[in-house]
Protein backbone atom coordinates (compact mmCIF):
# COMPACT_ATOMS: atom_id res chain seq x y z
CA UNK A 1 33.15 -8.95 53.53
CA UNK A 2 30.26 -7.25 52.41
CA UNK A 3 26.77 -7.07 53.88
CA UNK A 4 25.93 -6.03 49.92
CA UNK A 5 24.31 -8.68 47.49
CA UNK A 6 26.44 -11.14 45.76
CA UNK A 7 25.96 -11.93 42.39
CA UNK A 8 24.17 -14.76 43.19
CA UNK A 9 21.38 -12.60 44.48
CA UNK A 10 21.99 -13.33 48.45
CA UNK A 11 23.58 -11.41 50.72
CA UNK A 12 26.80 -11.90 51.60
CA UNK A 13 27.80 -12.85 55.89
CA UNK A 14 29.45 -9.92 57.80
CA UNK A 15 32.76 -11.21 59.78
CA UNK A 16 31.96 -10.58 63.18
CA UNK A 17 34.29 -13.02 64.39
CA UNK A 18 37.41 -14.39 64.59
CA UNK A 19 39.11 -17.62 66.07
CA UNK A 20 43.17 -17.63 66.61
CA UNK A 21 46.08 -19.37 68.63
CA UNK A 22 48.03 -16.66 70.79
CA UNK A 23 50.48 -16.28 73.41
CA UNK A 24 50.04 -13.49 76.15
CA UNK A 25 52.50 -11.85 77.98
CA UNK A 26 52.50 -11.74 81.61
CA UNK A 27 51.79 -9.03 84.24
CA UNK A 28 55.39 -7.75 84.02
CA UNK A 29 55.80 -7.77 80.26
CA UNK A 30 51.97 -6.42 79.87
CA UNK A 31 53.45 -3.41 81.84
CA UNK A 32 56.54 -2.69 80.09
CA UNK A 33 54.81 -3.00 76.70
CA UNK A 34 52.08 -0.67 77.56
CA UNK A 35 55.25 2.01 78.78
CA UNK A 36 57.11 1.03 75.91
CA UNK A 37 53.76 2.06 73.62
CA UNK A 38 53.25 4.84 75.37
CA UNK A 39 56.92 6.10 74.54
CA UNK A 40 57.27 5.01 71.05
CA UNK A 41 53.90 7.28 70.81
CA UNK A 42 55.76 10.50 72.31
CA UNK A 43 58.64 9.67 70.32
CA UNK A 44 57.34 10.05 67.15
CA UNK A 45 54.38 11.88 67.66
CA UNK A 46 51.88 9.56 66.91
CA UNK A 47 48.22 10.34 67.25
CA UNK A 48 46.48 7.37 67.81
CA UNK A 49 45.37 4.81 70.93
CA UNK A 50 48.10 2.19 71.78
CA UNK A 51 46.19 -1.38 72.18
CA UNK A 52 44.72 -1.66 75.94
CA UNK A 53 47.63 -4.30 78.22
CA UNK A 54 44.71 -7.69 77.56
CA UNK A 55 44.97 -6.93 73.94
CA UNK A 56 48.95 -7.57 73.71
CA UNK A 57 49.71 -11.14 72.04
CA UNK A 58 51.61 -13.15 70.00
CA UNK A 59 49.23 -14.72 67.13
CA UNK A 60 50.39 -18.01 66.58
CA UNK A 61 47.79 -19.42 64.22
CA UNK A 62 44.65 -17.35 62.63
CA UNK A 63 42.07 -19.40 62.28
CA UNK A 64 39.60 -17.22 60.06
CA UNK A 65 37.15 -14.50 60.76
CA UNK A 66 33.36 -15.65 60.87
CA UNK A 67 29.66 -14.77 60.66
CA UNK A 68 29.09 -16.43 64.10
CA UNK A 69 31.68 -18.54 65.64
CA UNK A 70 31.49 -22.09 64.09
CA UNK A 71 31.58 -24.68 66.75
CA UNK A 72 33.14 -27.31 64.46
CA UNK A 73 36.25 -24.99 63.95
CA UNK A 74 36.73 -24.45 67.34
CA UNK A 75 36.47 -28.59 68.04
CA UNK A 76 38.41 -29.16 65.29
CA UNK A 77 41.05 -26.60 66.89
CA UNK A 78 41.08 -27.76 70.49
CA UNK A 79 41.63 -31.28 69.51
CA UNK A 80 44.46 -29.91 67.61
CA UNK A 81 45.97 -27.90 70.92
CA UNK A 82 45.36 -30.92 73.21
CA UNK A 83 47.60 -32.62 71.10
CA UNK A 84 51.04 -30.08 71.17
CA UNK A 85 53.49 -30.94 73.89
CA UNK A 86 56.23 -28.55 74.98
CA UNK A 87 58.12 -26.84 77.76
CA UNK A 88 58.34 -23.73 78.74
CA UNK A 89 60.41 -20.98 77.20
CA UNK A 90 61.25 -17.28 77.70
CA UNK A 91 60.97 -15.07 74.83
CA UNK A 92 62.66 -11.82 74.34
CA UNK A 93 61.60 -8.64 71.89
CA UNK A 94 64.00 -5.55 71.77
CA UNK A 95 62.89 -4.14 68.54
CA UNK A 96 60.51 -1.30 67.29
CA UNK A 97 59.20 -1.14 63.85
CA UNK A 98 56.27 -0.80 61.72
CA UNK A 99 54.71 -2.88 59.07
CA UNK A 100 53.21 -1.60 55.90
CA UNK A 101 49.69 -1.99 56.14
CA UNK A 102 46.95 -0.28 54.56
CA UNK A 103 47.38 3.08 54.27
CA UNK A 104 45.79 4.65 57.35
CA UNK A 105 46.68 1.48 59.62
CA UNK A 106 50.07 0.34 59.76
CA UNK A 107 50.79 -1.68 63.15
CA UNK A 108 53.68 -0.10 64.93
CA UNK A 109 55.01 -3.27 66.47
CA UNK A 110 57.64 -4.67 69.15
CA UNK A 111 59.77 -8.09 67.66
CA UNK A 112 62.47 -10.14 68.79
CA UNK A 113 64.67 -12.97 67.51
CA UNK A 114 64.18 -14.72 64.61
CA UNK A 115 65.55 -18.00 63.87
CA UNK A 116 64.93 -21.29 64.77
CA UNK A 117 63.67 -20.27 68.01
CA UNK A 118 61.50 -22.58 70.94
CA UNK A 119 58.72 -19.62 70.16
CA UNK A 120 59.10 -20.86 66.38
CA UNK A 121 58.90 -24.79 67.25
CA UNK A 122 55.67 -24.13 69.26
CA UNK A 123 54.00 -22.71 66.15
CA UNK A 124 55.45 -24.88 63.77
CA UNK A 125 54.05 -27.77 65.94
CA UNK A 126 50.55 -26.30 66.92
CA UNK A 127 50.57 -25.87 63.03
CA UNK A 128 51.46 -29.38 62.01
CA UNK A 129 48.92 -30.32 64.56
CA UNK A 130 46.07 -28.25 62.54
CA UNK A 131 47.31 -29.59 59.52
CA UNK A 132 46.36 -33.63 61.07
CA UNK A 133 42.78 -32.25 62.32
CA UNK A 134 42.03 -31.10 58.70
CA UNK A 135 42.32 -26.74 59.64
CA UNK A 136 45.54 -27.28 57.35
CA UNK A 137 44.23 -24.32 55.05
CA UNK A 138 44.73 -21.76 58.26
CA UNK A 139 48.35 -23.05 58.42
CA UNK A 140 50.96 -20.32 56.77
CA UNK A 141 54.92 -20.29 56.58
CA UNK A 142 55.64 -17.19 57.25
CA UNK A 143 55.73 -15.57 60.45
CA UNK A 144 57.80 -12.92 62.23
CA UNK A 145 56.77 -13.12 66.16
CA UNK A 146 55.74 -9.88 67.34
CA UNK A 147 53.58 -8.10 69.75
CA UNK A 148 50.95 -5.29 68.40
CA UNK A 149 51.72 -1.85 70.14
CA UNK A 150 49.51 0.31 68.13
CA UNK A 151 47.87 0.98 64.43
CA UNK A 152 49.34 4.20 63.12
CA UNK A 153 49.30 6.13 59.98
CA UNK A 154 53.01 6.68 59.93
CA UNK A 155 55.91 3.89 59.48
CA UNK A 156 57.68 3.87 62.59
CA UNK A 157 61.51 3.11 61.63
CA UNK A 158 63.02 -0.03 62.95
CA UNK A 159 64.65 1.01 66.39
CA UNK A 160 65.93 -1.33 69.22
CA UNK A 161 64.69 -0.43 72.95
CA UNK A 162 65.32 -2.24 76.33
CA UNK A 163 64.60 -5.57 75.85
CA UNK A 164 61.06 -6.73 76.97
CA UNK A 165 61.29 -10.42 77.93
CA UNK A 166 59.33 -12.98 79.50
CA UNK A 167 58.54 -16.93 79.88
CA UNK A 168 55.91 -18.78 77.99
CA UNK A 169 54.12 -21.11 80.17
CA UNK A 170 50.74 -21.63 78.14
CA UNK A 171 48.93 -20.92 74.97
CA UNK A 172 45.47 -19.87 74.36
CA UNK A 173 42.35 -19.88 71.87
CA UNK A 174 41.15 -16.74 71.40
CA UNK A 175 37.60 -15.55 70.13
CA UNK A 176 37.49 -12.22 68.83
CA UNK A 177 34.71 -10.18 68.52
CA UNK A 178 35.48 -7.96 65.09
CA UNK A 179 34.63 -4.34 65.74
CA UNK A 180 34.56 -4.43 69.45
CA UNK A 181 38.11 -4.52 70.40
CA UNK A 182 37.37 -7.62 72.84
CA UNK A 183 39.28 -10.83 73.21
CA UNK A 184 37.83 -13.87 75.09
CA UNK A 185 39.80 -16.66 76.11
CA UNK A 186 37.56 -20.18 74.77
CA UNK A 187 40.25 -22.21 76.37
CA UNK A 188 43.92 -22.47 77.35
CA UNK A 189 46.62 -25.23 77.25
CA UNK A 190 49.68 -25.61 80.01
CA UNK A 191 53.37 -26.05 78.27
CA UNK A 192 54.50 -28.79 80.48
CA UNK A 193 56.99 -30.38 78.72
């Protein structure tokens, strides 16, 4: 968005937020993806940052970026979390690639299975649960699971690496603050089966 006037003479909000579902790796896995970052960077010479180790997540669900976090949204969306009921899992990623993004920001990214997965019921039941507390519009098909290592402007080709794994055991709400590179946790929710 645009701080710039609309054509309706007022000026349009600046995003400085943004609301989303994620899961985080743990300790371990934070670790190994940080080395496996760092690596991937050496490897093909890439220039810039990899993501700092609280930064690494799975989105699940974005929820929308903001002027100001809206307080209804973020009812709306625990309501929706309280009401998701699963187990535990493990997860595994032993892939490198990039997307195409825009052209100086293309994340260079770590993925796993595909398929029918636990990881994929989760979503697809957080999502039908958004869809019942009326955030259906935030609610997309597609999704390939993967973990952010880095923003690049270079495609990193699709390479597999020692597999990264480790077990799900909660999801979380996450308020970002656009700009700032800072995550905060509004709330988290226990699988438990």
């Amino acid at each position: 968005m645009s701080d710039q006037m609309s054509l309706g003479g007022f000026a349009e909000a600046v995003a400085t937020d943004r609301l989303f579902f994620a899961l985080f790796p743990d300790e371990a896995a934070r670790a190994a993806i940080a080395r496996l970052a760092d690596d991937v960077g050496r490897q093909h010479g890439l220039r810039g940052a990899a993501l700092k180790r609280e930064r690494f997540h799975i989105t699940l669900h974005h929820l929308g970026d903001y002027a100001g976090l809206p307080a209804a949204v973020v009812e709306e969306a625990r309501h929706a979390a309280a009401h998701v009921v699963a187990a535990p899992f493990d997860v595994v990623f032993d892939r490198v690639k990039s997307f195409a993004g825009r052209a100086q920001k293309k994340p260079c990214v770590l993925v796993g299975a595909e398929g029918d997965t636990p990881l994929q019921q989760l979503r697809r039941q957080l999502g039908e649960c958004l869809v019942q507390t009326g955030l259906g519009k935030h609610v997309t098909r597609e999704f390939t699971p993967h973990v952010t290592l880095r923003y690049e402007r270079i495609l990193v080709p699709e390479q597999p690496v020692a597999p990264i794994a480790w077990t799900v055991r909660e999801f979380a709400l996450v308020h970002s603050l656009l700009g700032r590179t800072e995550h905060r946790i509004v709330r988290r929710w226990t699988l438990s089966g």
